[in-house]
C-alpha atoms as a PDB file:
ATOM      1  CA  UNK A   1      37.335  19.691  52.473  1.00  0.00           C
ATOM      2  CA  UNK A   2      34.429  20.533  54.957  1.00  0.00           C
ATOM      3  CA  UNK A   3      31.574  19.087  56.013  1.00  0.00           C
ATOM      4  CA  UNK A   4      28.083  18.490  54.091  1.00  0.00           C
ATOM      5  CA  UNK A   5      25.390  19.404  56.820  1.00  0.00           C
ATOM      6  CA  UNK A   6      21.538  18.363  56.275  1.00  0.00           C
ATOM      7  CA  UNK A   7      18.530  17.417  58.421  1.00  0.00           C
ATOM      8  CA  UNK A   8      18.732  14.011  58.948  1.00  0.00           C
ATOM      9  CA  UNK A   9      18.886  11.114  61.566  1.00  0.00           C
ATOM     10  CA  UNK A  10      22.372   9.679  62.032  1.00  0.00           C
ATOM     11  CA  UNK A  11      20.511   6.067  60.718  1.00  0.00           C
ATOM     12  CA  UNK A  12      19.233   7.924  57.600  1.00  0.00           C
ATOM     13  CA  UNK A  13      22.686   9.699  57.323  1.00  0.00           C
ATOM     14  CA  UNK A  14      24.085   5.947  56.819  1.00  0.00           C
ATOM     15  CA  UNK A  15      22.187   5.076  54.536  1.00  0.00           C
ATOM     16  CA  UNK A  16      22.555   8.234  52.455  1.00  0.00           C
ATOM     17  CA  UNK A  17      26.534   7.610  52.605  1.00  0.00           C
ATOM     18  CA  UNK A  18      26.310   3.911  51.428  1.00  0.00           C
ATOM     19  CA  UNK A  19      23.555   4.735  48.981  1.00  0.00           C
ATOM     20  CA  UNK A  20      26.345   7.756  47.651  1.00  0.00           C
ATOM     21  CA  UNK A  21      29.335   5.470  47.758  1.00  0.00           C
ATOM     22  CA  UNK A  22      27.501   2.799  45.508  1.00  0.00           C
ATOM     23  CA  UNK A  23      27.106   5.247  42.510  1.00  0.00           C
ATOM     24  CA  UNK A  24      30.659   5.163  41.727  1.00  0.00           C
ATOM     25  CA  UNK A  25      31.719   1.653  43.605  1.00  0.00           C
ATOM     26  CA  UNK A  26      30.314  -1.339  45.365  1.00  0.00           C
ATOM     27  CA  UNK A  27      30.081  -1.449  49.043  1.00  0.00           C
ATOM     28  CA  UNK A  28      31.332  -4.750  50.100  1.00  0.00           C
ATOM     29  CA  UNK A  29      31.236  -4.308  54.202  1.00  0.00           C
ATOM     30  CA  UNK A  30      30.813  -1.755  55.974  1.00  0.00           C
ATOM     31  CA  UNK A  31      30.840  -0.701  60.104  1.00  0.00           C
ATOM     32  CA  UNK A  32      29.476   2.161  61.907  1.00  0.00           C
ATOM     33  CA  UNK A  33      31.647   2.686  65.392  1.00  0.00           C
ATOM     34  CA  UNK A  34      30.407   6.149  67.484  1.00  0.00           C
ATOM     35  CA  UNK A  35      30.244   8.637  64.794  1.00  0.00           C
ATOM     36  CA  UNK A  36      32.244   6.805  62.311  1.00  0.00           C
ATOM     37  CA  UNK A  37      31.306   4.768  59.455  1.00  0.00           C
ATOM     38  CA  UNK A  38      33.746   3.027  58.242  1.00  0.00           C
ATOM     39  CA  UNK A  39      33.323   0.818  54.837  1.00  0.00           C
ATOM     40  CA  UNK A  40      35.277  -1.593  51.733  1.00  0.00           C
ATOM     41  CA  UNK A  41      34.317  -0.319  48.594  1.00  0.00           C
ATOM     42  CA  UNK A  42      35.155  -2.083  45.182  1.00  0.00           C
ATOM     43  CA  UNK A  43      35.071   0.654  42.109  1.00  0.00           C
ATOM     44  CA  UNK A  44      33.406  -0.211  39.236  1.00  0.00           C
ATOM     45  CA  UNK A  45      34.435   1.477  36.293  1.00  0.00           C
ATOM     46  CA  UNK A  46      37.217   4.398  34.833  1.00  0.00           C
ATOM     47  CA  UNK A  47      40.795   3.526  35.834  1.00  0.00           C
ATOM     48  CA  UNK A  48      41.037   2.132  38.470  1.00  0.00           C
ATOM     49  CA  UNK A  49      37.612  -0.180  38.384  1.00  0.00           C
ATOM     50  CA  UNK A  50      37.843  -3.343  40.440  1.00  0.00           C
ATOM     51  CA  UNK A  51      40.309  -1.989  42.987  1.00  0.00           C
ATOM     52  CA  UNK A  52      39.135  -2.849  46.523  1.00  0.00           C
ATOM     53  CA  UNK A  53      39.668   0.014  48.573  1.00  0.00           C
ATOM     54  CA  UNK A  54      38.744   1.780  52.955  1.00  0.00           C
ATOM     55  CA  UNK A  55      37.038   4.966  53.460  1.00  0.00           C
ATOM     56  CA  UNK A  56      35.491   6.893  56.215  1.00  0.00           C
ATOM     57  CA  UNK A  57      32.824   8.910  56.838  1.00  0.00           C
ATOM     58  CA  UNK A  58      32.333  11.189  59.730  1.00  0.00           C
ATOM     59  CA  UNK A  59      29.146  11.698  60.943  1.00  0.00           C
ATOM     60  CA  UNK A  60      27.877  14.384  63.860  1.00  0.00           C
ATOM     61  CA  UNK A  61      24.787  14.284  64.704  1.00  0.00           C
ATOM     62  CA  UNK A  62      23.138  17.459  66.674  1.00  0.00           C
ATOM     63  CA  UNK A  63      19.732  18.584  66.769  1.00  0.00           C
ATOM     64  CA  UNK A  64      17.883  17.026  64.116  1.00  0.00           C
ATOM     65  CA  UNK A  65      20.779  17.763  61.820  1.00  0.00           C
ATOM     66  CA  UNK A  66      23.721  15.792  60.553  1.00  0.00           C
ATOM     67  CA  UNK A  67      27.540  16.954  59.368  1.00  0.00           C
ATOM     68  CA  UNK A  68      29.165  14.305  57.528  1.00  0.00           C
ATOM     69  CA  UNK A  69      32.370  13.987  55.714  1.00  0.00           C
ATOM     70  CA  UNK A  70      33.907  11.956  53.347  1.00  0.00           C
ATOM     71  CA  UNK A  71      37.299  10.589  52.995  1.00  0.00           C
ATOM     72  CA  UNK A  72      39.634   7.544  52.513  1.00  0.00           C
ATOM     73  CA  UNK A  73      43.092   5.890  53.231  1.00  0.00           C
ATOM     74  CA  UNK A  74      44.443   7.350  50.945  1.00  0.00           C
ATOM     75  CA  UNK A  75      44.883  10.574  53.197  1.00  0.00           C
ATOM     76  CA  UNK A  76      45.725   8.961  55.973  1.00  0.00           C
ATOM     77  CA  UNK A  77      42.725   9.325  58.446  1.00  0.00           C
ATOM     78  CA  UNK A  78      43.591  10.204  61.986  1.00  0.00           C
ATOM     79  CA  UNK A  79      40.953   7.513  63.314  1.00  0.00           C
ATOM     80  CA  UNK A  80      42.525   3.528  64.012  1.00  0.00           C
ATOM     81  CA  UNK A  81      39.941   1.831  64.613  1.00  0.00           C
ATOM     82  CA  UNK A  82      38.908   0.620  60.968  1.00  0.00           C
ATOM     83  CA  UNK A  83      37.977  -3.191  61.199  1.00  0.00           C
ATOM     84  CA  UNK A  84      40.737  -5.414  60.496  1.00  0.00           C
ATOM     85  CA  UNK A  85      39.513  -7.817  58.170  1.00  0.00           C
ATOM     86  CA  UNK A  86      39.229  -4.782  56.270  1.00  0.00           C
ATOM     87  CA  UNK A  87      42.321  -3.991  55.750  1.00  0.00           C
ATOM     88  CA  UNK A  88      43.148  -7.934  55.003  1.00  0.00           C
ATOM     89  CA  UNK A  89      40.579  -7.593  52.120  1.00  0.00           C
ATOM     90  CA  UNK A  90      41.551  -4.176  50.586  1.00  0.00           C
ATOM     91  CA  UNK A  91      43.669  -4.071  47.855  1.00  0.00           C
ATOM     92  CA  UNK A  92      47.432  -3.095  48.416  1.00  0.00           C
ATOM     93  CA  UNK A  93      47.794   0.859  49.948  1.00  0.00           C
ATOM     94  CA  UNK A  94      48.199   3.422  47.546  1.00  0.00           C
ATOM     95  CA  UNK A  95      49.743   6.727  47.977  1.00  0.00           C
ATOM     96  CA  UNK A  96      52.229   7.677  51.181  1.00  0.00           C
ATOM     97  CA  UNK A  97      49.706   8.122  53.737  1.00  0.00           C
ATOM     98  CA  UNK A  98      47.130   4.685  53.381  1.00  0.00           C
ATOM     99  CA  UNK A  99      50.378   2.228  54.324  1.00  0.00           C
ATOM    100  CA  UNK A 100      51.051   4.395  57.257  1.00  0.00           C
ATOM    101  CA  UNK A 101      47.807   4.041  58.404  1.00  0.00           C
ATOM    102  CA  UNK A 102      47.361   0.691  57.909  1.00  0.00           C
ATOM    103  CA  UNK A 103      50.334  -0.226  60.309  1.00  0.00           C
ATOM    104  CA  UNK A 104      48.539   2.354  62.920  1.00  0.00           C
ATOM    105  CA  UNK A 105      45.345   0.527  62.327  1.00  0.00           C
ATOM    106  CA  UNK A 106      47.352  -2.689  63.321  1.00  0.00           C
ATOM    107  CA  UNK A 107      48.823  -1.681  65.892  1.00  0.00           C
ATOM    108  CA  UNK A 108      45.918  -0.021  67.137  1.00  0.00           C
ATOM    109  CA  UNK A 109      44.013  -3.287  67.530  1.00  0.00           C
ATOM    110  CA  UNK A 110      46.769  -5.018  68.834  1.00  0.00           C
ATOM    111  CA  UNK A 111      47.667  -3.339  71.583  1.00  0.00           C
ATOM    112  CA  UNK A 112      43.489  -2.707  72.444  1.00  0.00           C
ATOM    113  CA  UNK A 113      43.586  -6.298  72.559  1.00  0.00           C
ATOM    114  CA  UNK A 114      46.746  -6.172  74.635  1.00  0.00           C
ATOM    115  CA  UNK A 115      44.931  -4.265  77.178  1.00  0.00           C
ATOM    116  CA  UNK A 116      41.773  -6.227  77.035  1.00  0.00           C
ATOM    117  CA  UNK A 117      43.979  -9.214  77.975  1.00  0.00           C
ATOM    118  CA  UNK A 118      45.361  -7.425  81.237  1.00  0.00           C
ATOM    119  CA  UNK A 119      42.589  -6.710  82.343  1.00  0.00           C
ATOM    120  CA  UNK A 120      41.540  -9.240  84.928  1.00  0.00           C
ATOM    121  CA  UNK A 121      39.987  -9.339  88.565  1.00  0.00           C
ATOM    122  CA  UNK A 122      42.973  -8.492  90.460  1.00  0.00           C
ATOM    123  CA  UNK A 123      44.959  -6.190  88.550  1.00  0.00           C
ATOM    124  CA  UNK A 124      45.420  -2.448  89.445  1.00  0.00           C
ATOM    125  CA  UNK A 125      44.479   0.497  87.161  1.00  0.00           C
ATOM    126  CA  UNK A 126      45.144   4.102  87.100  1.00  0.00           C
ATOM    127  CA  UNK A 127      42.395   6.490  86.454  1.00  0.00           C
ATOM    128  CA  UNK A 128      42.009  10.409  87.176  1.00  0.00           C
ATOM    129  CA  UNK A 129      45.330  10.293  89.414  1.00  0.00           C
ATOM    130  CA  UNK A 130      43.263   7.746  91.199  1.00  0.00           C
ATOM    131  CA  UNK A 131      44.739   3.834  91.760  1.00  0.00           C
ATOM    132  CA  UNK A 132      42.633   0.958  91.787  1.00  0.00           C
ATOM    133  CA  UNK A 133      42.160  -2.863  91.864  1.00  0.00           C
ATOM    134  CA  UNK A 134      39.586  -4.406  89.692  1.00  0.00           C
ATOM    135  CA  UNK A 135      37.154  -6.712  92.244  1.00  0.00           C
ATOM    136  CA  UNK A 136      34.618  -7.904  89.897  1.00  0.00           C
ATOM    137  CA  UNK A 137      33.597  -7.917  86.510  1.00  0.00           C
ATOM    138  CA  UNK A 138      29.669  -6.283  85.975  1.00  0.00           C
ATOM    139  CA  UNK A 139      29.861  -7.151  82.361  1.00  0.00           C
ATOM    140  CA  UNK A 140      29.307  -4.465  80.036  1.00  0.00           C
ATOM    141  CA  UNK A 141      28.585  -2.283  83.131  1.00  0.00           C
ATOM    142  CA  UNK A 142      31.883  -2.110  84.160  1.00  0.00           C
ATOM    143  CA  UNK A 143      33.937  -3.147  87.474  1.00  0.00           C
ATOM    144  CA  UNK A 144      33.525  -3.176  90.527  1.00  0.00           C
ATOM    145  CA  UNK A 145      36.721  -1.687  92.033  1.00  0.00           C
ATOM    146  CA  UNK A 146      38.605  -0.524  94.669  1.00  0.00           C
ATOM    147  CA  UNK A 147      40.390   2.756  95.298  1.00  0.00           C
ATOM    148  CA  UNK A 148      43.258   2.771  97.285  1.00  0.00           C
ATOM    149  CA  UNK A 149      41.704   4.511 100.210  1.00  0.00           C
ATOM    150  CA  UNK A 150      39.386   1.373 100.697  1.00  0.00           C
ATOM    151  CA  UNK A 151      35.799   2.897  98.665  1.00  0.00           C
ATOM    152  CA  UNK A 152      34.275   0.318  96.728  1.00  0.00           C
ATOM    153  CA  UNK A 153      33.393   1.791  93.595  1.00  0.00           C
ATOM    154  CA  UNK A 154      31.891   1.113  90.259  1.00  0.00           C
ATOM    155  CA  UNK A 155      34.037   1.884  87.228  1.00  0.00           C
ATOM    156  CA  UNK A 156      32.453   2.095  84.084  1.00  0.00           C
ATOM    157  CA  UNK A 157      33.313   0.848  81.081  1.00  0.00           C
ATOM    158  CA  UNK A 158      34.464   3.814  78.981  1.00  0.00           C
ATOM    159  CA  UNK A 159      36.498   5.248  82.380  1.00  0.00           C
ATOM    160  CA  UNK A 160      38.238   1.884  82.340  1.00  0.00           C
ATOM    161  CA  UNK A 161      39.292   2.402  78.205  1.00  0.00           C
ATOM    162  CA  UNK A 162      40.661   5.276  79.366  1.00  0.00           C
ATOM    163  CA  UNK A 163      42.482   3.831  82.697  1.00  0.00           C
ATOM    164  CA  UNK A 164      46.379   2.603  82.269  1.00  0.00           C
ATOM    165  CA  UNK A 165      46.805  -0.940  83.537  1.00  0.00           C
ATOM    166  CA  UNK A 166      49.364  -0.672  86.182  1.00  0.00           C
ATOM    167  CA  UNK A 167      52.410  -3.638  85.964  1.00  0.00           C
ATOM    168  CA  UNK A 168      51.405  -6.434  88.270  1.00  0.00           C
ATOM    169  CA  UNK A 169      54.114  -7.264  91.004  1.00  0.00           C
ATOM    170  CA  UNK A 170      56.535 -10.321  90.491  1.00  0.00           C
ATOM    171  CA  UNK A 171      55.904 -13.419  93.235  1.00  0.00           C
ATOM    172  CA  UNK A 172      59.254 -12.007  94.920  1.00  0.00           C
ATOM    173  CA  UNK A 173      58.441  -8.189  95.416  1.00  0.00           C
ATOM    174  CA  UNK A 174      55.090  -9.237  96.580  1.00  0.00           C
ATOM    175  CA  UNK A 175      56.788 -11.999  99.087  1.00  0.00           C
ATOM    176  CA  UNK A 176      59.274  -9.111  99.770  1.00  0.00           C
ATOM    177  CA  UNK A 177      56.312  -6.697 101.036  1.00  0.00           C
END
């Protein structure tokens, strides 16, 4: 399936999606992250009415107009980043695909929170080919860092999402050095 496209702001174009998805089911949650909006649904009549269920909506915004389109987990979306407590509210999977995804949504989160956890003043980072030691935290600024060729730098945010955390030398290779 393709995309709808219409004029709209990306705000109205949420609101159009929820108000669409309650004609058929109720929205119980829902979470807009970049240019997805992610949301539990709960039918409410036909076959399958009370069945708690995750779908998606892509929406890209570009002058004045919007291009969103629909789907669910039922197909398996290539996005991860669906809210958790989603998934723990949702009904069981249904199909081949939505279990699948569920375990990539999991793991997803868990190894973004993984990362989050290594990443502390001190520890080394690769970026761009680059190497460098995280100084100080700027908050949601970014770090302060260090390349290896002794710049002081300022590493946003999003570069350091995108940065591998380097392994963190054991006591005896760093006594060994």
């Amino acid at each position: 399936m393709g995309y709808i496209v219409y004029r709209a702001t990306k705000e109205q174009a949420v609101r159009d999606e929820l108000s669409s998805i309650n004609a058929s089911s109720k929205v119980l949650a829902h979470r807009a992250t970049g240019n997805r909006l992610w949301f539990l649904a709960q039918t409410r009549a036909g076959e399958h009415a009370g069945r708690k269920w995750i779908g998606l909506t892509l929406i890209d915004t570009r002058r004045g107009e919007v291009a969103v389109k629909s789907t669910d987990e039922t197909v398996g979306p290539y996005y991860f980043d669906c809210p958790l407590s989603f998934l723990d509210r949702a009904d069981a999977p249904v199909g081949p695909y939505a279990g699948p995804w569920r375990e990539k949504v999991r793991a997803f989160h868990a190894n973004r929170a993984a990362k989050r956890a290594a990443i502390r003043q001190g520890c080394s980072v690769m970026y761009d080919g680059q190497v460098y030691e995280l100084r100080r935290s700027l908050g949601r600024r970014g770090w302060e860092v260090l390349r290896e060729d002794g710049v002081l730098l300022r590493m946003q945010a999003r570069q350091l999402g995108q940065a591998t955390v380097l392994p963190q030398p054991t006591q005896a290779a760093r006594a060994a050095a």
